[in-house]
C-alpha atoms as a PDB file:
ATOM      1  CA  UNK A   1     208.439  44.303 251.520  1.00  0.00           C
ATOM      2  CA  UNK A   2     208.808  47.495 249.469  1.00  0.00           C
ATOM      3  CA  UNK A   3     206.482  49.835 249.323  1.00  0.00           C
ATOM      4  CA  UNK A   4     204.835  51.169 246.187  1.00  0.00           C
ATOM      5  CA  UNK A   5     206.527  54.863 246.381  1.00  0.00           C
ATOM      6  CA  UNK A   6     209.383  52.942 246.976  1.00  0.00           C
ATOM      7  CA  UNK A   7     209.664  51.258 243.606  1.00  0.00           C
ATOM      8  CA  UNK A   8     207.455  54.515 241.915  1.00  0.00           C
ATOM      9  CA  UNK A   9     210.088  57.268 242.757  1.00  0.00           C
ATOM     10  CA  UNK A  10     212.517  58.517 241.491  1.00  0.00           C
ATOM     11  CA  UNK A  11     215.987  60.623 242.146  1.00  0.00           C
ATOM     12  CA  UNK A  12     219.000  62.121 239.488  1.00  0.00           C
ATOM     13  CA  UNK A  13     221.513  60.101 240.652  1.00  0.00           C
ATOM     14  CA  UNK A  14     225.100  61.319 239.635  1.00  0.00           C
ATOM     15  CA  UNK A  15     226.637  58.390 241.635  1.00  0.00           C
ATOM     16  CA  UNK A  16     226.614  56.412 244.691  1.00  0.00           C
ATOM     17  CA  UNK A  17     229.861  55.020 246.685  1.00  0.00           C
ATOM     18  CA  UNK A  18     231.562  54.475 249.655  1.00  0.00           C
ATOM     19  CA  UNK A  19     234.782  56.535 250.817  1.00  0.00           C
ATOM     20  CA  UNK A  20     235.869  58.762 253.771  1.00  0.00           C
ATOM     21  CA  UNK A  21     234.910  62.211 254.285  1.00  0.00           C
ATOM     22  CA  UNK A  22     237.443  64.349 253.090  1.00  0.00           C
ATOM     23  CA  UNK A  23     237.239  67.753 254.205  1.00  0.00           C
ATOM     24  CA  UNK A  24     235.696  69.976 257.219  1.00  0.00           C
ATOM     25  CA  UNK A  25     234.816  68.628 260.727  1.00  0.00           C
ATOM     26  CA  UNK A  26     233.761  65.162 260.195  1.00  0.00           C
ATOM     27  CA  UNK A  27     237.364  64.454 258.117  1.00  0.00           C
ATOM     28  CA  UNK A  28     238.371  60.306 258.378  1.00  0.00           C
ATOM     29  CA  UNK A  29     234.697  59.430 258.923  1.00  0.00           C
ATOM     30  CA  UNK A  30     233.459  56.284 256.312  1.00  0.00           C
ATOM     31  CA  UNK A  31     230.574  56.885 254.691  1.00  0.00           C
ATOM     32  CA  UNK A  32     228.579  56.383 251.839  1.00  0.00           C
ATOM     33  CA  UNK A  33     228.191  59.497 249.317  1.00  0.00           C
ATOM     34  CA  UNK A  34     224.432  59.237 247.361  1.00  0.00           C
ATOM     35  CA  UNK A  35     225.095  62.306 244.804  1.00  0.00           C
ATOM     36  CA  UNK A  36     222.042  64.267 243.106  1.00  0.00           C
ATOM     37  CA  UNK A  37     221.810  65.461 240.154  1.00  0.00           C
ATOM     38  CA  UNK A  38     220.847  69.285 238.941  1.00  0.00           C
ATOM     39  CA  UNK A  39     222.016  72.361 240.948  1.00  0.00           C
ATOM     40  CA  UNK A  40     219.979  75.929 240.980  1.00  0.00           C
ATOM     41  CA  UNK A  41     223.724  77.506 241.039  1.00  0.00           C
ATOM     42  CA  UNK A  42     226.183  77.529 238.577  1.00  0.00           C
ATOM     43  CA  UNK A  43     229.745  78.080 239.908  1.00  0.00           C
ATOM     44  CA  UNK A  44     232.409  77.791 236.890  1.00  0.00           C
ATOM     45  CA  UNK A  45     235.003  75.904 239.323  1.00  0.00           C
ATOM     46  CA  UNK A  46     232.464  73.329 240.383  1.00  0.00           C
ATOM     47  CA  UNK A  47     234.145  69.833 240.416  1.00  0.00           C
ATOM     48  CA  UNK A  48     230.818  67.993 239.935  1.00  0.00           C
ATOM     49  CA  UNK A  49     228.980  66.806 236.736  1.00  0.00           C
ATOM     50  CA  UNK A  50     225.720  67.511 238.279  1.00  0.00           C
ATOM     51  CA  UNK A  51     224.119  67.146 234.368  1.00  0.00           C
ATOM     52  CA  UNK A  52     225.027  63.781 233.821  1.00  0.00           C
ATOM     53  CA  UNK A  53     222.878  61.316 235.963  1.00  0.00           C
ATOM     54  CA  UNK A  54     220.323  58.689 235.872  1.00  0.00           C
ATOM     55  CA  UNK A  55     217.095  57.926 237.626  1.00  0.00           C
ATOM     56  CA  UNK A  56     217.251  55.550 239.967  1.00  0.00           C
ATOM     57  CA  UNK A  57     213.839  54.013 242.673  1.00  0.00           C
ATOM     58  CA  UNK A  58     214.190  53.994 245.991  1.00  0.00           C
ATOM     59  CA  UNK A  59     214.480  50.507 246.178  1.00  0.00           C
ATOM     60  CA  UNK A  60     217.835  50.652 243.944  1.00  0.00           C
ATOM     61  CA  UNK A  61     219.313  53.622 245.817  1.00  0.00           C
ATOM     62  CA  UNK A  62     218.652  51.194 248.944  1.00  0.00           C
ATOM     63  CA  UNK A  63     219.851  48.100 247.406  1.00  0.00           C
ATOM     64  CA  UNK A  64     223.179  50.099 246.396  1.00  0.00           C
ATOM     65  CA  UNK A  65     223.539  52.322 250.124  1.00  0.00           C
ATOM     66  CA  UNK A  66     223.101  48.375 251.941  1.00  0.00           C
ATOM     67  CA  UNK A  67     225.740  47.220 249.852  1.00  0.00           C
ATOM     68  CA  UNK A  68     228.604  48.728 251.369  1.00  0.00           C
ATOM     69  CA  UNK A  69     229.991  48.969 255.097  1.00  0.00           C
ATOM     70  CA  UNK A  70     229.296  52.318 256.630  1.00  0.00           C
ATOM     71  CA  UNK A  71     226.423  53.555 258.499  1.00  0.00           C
ATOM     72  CA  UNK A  72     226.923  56.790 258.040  1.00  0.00           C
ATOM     73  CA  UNK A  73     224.839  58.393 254.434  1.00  0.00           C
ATOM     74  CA  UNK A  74     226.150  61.841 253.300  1.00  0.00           C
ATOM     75  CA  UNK A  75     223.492  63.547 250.713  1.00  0.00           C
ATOM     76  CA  UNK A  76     225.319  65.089 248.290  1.00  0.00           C
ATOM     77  CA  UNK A  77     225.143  66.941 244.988  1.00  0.00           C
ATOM     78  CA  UNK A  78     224.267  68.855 242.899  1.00  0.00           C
ATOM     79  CA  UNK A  79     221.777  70.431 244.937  1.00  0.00           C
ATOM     80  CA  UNK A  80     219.917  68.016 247.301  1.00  0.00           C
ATOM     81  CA  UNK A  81     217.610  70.477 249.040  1.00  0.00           C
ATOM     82  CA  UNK A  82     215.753  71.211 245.384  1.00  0.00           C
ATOM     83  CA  UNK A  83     214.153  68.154 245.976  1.00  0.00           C
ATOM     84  CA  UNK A  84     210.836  68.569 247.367  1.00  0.00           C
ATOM     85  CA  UNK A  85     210.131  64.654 247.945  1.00  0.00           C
ATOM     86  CA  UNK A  86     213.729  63.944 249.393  1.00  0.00           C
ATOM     87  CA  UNK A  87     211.810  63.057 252.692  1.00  0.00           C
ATOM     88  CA  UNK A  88     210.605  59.567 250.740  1.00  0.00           C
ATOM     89  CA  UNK A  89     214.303  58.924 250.324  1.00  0.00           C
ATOM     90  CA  UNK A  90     215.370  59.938 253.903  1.00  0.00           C
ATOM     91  CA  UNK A  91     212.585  58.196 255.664  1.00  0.00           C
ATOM     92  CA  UNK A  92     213.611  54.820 253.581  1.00  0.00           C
ATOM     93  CA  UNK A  93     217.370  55.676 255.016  1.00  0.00           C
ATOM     94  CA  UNK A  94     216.648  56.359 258.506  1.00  0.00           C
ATOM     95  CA  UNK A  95     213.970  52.603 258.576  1.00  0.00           C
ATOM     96  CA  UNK A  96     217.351  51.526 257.841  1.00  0.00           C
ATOM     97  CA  UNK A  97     219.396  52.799 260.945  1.00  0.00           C
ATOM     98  CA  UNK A  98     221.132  55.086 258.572  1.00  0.00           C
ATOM     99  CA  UNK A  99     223.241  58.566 260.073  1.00  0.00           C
ATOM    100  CA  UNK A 100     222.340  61.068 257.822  1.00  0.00           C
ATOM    101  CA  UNK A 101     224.184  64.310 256.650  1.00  0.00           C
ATOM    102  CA  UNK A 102     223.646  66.703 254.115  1.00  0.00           C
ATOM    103  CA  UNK A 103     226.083  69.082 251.712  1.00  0.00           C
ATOM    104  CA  UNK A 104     224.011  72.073 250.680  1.00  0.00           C
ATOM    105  CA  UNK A 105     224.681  75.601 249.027  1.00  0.00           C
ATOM    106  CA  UNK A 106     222.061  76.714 251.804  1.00  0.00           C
ATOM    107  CA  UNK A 107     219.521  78.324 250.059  1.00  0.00           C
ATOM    108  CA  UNK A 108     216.791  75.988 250.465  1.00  0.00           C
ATOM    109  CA  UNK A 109     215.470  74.979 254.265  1.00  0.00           C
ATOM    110  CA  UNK A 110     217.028  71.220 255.248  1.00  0.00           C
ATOM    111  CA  UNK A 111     214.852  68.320 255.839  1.00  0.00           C
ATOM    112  CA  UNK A 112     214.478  67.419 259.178  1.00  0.00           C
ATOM    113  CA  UNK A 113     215.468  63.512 259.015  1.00  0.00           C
ATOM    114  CA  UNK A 114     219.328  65.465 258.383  1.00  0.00           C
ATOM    115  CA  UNK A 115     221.664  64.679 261.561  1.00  0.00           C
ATOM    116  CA  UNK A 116     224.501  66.954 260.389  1.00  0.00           C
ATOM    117  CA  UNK A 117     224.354  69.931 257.840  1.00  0.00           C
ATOM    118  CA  UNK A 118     227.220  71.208 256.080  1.00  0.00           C
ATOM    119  CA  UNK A 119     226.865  74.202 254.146  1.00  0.00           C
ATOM    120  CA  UNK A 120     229.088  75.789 251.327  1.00  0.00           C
ATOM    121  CA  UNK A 121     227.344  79.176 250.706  1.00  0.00           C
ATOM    122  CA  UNK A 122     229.093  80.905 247.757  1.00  0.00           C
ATOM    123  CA  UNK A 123     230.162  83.886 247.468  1.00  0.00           C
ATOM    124  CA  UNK A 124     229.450  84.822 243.885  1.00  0.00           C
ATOM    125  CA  UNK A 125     226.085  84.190 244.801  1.00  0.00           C
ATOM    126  CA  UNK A 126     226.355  86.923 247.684  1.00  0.00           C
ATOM    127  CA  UNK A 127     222.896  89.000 246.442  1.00  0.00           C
ATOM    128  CA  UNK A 128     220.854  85.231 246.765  1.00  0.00           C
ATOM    129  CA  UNK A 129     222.424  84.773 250.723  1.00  0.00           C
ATOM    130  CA  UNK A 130     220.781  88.247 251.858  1.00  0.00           C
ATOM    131  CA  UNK A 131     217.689  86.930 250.800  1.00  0.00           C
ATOM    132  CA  UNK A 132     217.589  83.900 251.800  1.00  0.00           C
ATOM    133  CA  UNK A 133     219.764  81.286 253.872  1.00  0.00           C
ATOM    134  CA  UNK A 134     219.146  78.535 256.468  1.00  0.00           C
ATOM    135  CA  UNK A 135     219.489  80.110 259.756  1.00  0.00           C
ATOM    136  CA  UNK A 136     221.874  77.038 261.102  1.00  0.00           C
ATOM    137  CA  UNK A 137     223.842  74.480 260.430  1.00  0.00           C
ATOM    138  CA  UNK A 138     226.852  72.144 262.041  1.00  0.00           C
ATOM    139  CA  UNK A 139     229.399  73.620 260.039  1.00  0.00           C
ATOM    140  CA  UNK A 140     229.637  76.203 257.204  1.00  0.00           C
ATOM    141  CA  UNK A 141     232.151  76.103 253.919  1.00  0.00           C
ATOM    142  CA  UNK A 142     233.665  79.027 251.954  1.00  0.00           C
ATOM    143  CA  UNK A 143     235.521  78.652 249.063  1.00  0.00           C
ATOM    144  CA  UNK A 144     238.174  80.835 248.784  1.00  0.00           C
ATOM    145  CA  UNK A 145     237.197  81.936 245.045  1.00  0.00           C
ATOM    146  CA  UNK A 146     238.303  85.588 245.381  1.00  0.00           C
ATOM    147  CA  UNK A 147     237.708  88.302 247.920  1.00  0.00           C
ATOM    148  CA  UNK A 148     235.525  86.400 250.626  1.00  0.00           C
ATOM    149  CA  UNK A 149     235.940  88.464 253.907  1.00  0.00           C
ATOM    150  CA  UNK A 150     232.703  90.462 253.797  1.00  0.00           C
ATOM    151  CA  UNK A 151     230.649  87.732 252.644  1.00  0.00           C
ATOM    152  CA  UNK A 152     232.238  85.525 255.406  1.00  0.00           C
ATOM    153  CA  UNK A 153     231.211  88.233 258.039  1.00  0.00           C
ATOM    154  CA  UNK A 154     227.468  88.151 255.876  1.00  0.00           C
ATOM    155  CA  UNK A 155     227.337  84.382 256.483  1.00  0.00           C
ATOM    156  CA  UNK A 156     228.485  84.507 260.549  1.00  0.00           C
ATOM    157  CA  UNK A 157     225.497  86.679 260.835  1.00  0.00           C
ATOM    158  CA  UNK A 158     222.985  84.608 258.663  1.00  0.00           C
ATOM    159  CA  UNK A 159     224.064  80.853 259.534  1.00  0.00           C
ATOM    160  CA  UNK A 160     224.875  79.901 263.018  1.00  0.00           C
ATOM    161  CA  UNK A 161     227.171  76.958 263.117  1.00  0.00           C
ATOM    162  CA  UNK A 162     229.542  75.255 265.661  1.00  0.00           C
ATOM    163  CA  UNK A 163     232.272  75.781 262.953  1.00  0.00           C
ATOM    164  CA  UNK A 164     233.248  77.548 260.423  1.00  0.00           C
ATOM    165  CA  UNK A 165     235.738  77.156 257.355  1.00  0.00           C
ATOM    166  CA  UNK A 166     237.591  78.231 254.416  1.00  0.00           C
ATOM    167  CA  UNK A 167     238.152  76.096 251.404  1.00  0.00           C
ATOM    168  CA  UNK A 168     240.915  76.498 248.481  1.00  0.00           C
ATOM    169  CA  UNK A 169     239.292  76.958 245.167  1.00  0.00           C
ATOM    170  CA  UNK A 170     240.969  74.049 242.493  1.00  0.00           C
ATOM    171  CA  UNK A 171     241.046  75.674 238.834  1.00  0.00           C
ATOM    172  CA  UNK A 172     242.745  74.190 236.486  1.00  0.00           C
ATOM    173  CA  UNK A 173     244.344  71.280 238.912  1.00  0.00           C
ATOM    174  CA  UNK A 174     245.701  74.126 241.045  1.00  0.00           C
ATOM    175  CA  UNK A 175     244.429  75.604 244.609  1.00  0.00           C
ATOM    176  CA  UNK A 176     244.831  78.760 245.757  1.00  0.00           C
ATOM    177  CA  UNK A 177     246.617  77.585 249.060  1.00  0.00           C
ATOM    178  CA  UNK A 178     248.540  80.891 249.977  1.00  0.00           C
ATOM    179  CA  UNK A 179     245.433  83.198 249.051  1.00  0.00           C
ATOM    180  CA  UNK A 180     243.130  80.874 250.749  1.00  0.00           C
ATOM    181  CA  UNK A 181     245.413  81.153 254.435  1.00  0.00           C
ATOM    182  CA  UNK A 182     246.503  84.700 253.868  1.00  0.00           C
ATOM    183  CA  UNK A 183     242.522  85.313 254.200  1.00  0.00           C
ATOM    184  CA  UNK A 184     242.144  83.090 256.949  1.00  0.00           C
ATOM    185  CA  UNK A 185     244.424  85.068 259.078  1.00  0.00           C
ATOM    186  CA  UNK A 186     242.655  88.097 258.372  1.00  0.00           C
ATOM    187  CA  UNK A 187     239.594  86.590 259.651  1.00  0.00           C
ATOM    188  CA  UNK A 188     240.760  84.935 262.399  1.00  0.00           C
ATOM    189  CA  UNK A 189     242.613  88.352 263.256  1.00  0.00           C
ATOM    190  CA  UNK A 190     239.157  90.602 264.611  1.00  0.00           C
ATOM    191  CA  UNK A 191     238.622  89.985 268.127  1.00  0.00           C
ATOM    192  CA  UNK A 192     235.333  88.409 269.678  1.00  0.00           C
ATOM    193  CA  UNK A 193     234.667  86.963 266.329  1.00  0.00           C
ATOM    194  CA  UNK A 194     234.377  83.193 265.706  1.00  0.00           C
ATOM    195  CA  UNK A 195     237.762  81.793 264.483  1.00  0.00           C
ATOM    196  CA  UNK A 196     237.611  80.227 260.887  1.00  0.00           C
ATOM    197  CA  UNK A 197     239.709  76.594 260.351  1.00  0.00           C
ATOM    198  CA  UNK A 198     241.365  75.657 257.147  1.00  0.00           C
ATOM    199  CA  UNK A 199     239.783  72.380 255.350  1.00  0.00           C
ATOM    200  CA  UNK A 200     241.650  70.981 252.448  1.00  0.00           C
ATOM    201  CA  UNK A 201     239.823  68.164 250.224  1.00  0.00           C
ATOM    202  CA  UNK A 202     242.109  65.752 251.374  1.00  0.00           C
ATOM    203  CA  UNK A 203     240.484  62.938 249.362  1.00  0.00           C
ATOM    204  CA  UNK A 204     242.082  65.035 246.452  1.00  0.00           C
ATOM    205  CA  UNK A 205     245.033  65.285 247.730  1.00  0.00           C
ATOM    206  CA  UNK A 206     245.684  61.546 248.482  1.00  0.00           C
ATOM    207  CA  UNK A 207     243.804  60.085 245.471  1.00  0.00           C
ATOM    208  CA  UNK A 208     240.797  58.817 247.205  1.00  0.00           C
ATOM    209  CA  UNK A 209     237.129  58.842 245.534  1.00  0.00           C
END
């Protein structure tokens, strides 16, 4: 039986399906992506429609996450953490049995239903992350979308993660490959520093949702 703030509220929903995770640590894993609308950044290569969305219950985002396979429910966006009543919609997950990870810019603390944070702090945003940024998470993103070695170094001390990775930036239906390693080995070149990984959207790459 639903409950009343089930069927009462209600979240931007960009879309909701079922794929593999294609990029950092948890690459190859099936799960279901529930994308949120609205973002309080504005990045000109974002590959998101974050405008366009509709508002869906809790009941219907349910009814759609029970539909498919996976246990495992990545929160996605958009910006998820802007949310201030995302807890209804987590709670209702984990009644389910549902694994639950988050993608977040990291300005704005994580709820603590989240099993697995993955961050993507940006770096034309740099000014925002001395401010304010979640102290840890399980992994941490950088897109490669110009010079990104100081802010990297800014983030190591901010975010504590158990890894840590660079991202090519896609413009125009390229990525920035060679840039994007040529700073990685500059990274991973200072000693006693944690060593940075390369994570390609693979889902891109091999024409997957």
């Amino acid at each position: 039986m639903s409950l009343p703030i089930f069927t009462t509220t209600r979240f931007p929903i960009v879309e909701i399906f079922e794929s593999l995770q294609g990029e950092g640590f948890n690459t190859g894993m099936p799960a279901i992506f529930v994308r949120l609308g609205k973002c309080n950044l504005a990045c000109p290569w974002c590959d998101t429609n974050y405008e366009e969305y509709e508002k869906w219950t809790v009941d219907a985002i349910l009814r759609q996450v029970q539909s498919y396979q996976a246990k495992q429910v990545i929160i996605t966006g958009g910006e998820p953490t802007m949310y201030a009543n995302l807890n209804i919609l987590l709670d209702a997950l984990k009644a389910q049995g549902y694994w639950l990870a988050i993608e977040t810019n990291g300005l704005k603390s994580v709820p603590s239903q989240i099993d697995y944070i993955a961050t993507s702090p940006k770096r034309m945003y740099q000014e925002k992350y001395l401010r304010e940024c979640i102290p840890f998470a399980n992994e941490v993103r950088i897109v490669v979308d110009g010079d990104i070695f100081d802010f990297c170094e800014q983030i190591e001390s901010k975010t504590q993660a158990a890894h840590y990775y660079l991202s090519p930036c896609e413009q125009d239906g390229k990525m920035n490959l060679l840039e994007t390693i040529t700073q990685l080995g500059q990274l991973n070149l200072r000693a006693n520093k944690p060593k940075w990984q390369l994570s390609l959207q693979t889902h891109k790459i091999i024409g997957i949702e």
